[in-house]
PDB file of N, CA and C in Angstrom:
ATOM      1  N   UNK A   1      67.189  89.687 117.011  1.00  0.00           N
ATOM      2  CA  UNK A   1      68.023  89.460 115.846  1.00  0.00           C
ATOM      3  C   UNK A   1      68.592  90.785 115.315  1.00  0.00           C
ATOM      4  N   UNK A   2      67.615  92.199 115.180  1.00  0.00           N
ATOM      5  CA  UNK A   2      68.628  93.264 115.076  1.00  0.00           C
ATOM      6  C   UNK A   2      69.513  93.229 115.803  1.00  0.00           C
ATOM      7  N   UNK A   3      69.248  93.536 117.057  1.00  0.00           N
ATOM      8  CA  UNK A   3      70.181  94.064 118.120  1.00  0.00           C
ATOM      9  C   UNK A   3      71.411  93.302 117.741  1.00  0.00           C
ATOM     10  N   UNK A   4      71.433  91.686 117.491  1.00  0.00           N
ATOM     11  CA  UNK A   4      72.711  90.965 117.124  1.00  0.00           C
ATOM     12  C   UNK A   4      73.253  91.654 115.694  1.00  0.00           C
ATOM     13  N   UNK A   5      72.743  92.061 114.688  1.00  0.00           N
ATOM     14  CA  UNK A   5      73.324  92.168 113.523  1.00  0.00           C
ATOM     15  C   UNK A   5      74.158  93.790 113.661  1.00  0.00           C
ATOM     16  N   UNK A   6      73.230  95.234 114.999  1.00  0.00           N
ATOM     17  CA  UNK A   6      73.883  96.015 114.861  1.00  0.00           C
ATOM     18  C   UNK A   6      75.093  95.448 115.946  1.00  0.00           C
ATOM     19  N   UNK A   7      75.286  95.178 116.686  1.00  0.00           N
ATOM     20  CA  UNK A   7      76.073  94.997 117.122  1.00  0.00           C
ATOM     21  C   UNK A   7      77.202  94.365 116.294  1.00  0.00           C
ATOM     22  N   UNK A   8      77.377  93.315 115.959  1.00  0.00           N
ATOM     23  CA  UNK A   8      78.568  92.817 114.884  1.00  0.00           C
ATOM     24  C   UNK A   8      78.745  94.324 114.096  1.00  0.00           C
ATOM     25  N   UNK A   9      77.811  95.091 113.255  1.00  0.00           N
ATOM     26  CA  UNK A   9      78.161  96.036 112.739  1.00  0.00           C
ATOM     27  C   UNK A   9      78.629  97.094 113.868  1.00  0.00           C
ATOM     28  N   UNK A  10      79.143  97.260 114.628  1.00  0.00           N
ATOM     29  CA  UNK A  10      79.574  98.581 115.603  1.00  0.00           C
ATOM     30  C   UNK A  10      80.865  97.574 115.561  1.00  0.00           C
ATOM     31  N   UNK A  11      80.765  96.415 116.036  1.00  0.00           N
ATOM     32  CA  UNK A  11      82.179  95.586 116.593  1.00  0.00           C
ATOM     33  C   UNK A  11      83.331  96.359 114.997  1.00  0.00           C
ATOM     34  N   UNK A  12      82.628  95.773 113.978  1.00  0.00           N
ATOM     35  CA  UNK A  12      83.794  95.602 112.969  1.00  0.00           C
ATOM     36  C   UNK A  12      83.924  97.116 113.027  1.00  0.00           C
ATOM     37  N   UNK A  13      83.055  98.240 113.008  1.00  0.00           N
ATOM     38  CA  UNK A  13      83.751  99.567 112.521  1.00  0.00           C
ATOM     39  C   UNK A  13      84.603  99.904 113.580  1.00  0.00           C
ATOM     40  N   UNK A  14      84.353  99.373 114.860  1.00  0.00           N
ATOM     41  CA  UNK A  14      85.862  99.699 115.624  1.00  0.00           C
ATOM     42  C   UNK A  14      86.719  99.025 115.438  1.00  0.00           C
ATOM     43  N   UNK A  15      86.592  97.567 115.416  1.00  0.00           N
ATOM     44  CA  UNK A  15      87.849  96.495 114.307  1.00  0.00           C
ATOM     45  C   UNK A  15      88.743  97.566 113.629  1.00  0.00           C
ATOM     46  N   UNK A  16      88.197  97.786 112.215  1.00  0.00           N
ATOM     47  CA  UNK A  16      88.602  98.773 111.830  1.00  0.00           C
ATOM     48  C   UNK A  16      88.900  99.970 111.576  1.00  0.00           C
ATOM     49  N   UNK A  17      88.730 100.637 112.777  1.00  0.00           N
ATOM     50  CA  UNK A  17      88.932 102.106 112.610  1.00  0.00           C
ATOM     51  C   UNK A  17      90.407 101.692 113.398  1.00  0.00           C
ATOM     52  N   UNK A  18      90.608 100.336 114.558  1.00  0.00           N
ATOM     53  CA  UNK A  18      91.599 100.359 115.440  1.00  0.00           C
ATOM     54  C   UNK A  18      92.698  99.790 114.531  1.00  0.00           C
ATOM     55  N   UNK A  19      92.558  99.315 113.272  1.00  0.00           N
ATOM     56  CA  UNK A  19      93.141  98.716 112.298  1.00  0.00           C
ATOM     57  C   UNK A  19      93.993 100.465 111.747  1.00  0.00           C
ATOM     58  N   UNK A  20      93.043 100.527 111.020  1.00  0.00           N
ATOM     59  CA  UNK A  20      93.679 102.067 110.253  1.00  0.00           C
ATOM     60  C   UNK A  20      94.463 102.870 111.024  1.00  0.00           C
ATOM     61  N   UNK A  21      93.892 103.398 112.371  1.00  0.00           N
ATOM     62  CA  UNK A  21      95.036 103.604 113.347  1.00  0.00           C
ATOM     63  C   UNK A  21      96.744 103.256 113.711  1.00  0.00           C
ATOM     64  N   UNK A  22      96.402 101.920 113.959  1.00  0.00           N
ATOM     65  CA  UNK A  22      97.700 101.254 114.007  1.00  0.00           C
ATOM     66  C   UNK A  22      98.326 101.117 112.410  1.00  0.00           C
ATOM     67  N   UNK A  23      97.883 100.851 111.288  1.00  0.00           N
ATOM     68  CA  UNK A  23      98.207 101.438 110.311  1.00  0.00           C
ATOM     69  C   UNK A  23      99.511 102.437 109.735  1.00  0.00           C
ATOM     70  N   UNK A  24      98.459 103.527 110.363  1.00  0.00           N
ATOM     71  CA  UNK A  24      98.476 105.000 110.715  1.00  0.00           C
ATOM     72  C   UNK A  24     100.422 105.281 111.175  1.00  0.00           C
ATOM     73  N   UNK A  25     100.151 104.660 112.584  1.00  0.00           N
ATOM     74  CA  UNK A  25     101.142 104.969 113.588  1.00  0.00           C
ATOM     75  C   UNK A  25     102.612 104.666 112.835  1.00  0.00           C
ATOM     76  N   UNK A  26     102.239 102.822 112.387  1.00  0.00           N
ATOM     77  CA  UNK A  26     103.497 102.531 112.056  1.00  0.00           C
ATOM     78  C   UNK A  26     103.676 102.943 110.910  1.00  0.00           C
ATOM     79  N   UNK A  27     103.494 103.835 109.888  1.00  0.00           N
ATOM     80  CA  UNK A  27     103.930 104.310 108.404  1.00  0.00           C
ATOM     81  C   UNK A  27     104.444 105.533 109.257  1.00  0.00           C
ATOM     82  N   UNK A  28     104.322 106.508 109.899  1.00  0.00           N
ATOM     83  CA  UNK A  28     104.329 107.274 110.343  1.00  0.00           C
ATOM     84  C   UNK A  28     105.885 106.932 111.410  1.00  0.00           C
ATOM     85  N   UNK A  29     106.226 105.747 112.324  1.00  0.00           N
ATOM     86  CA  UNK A  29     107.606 105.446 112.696  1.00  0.00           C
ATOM     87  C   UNK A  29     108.189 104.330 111.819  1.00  0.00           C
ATOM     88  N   UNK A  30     108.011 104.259 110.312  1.00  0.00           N
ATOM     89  CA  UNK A  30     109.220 104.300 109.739  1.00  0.00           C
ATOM     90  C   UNK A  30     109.155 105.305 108.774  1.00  0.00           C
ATOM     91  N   UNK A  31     108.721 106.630 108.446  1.00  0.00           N
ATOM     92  CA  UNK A  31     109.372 107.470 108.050  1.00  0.00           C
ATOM     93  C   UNK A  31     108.677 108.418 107.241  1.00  0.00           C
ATOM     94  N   UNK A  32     107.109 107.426 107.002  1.00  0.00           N
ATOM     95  CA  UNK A  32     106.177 108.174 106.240  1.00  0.00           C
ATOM     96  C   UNK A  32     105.752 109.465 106.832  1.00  0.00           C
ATOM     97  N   UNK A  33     104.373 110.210 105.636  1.00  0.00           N
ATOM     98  CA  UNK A  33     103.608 111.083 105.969  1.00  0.00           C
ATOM     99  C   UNK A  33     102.442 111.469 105.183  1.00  0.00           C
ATOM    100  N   UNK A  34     101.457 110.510 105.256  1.00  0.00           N
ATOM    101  CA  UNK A  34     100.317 110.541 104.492  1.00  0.00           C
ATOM    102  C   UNK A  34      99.722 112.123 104.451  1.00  0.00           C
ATOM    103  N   UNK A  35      99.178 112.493 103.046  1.00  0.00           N
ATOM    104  CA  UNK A  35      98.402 113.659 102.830  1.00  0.00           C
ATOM    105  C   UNK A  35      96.868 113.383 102.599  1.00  0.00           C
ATOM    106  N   UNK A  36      95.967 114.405 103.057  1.00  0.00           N
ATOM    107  CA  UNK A  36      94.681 114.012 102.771  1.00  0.00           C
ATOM    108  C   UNK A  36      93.989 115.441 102.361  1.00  0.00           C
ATOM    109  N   UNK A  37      92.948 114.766 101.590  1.00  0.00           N
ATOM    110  CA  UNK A  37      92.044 116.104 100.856  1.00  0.00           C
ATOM    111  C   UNK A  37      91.564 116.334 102.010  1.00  0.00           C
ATOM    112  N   UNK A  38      90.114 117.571 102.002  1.00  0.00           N
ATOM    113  CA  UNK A  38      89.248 118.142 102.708  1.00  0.00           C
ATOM    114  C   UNK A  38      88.347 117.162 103.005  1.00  0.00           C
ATOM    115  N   UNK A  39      87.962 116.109 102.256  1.00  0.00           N
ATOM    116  CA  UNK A  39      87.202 115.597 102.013  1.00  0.00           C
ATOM    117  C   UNK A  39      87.443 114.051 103.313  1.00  0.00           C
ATOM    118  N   UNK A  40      88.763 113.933 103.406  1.00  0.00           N
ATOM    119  CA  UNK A  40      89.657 112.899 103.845  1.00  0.00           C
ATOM    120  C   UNK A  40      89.876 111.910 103.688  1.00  0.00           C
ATOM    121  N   UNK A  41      90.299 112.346 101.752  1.00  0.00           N
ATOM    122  CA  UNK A  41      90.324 110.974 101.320  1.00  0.00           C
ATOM    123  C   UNK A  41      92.168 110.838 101.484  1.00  0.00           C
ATOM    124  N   UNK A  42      92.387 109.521 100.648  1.00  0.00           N
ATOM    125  CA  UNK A  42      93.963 109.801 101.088  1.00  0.00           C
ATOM    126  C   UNK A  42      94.516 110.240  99.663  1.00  0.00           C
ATOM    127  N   UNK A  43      95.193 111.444  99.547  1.00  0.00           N
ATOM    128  CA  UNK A  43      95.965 111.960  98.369  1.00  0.00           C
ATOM    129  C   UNK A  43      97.361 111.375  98.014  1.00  0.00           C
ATOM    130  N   UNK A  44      97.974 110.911  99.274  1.00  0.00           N
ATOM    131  CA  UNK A  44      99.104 110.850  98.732  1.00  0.00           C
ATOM    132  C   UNK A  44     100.596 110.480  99.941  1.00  0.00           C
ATOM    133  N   UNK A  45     101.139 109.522  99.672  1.00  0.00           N
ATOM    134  CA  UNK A  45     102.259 109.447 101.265  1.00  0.00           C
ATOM    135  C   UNK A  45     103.769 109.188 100.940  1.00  0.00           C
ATOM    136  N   UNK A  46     104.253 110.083 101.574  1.00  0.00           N
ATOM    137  CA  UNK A  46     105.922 110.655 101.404  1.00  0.00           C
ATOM    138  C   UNK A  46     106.620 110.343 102.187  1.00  0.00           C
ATOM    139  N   UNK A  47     108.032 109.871 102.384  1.00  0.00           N
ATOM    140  CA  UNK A  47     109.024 109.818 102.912  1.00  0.00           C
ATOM    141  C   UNK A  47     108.863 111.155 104.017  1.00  0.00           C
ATOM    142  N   UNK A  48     109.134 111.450 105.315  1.00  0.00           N
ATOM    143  CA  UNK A  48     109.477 112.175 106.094  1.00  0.00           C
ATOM    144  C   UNK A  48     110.902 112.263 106.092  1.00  0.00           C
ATOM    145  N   UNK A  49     111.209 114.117 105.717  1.00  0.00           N
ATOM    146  CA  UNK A  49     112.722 114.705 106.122  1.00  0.00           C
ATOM    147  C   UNK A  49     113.294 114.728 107.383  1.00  0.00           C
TER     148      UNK A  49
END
């Protein structure tokens, strides 16, 4: 019964890390440009010149 519960927990954090990624990509081809602290949180996302 662990082994089943870590597993679902590994599945979803790659779920979502592959989520934020793709995310990521498409703000990034239409025009964005997210900023992040040290920390890597998200500060802040701008139009790309």
């Amino acid at each position: 019964m662990k082994n089943l519960a870590i597993l679902i927990i590994l599945m979803l954090t790659v779920i979502s890390c592959s989520y934020f990624e793709g995310a990521e990509r498409t703000m990034k081809e239409r025009g964005y440009e997210c900023m992040y602290t040290y920390k890597g949180e998200l500060q802040g996302c701008n139009y790309i010149k």
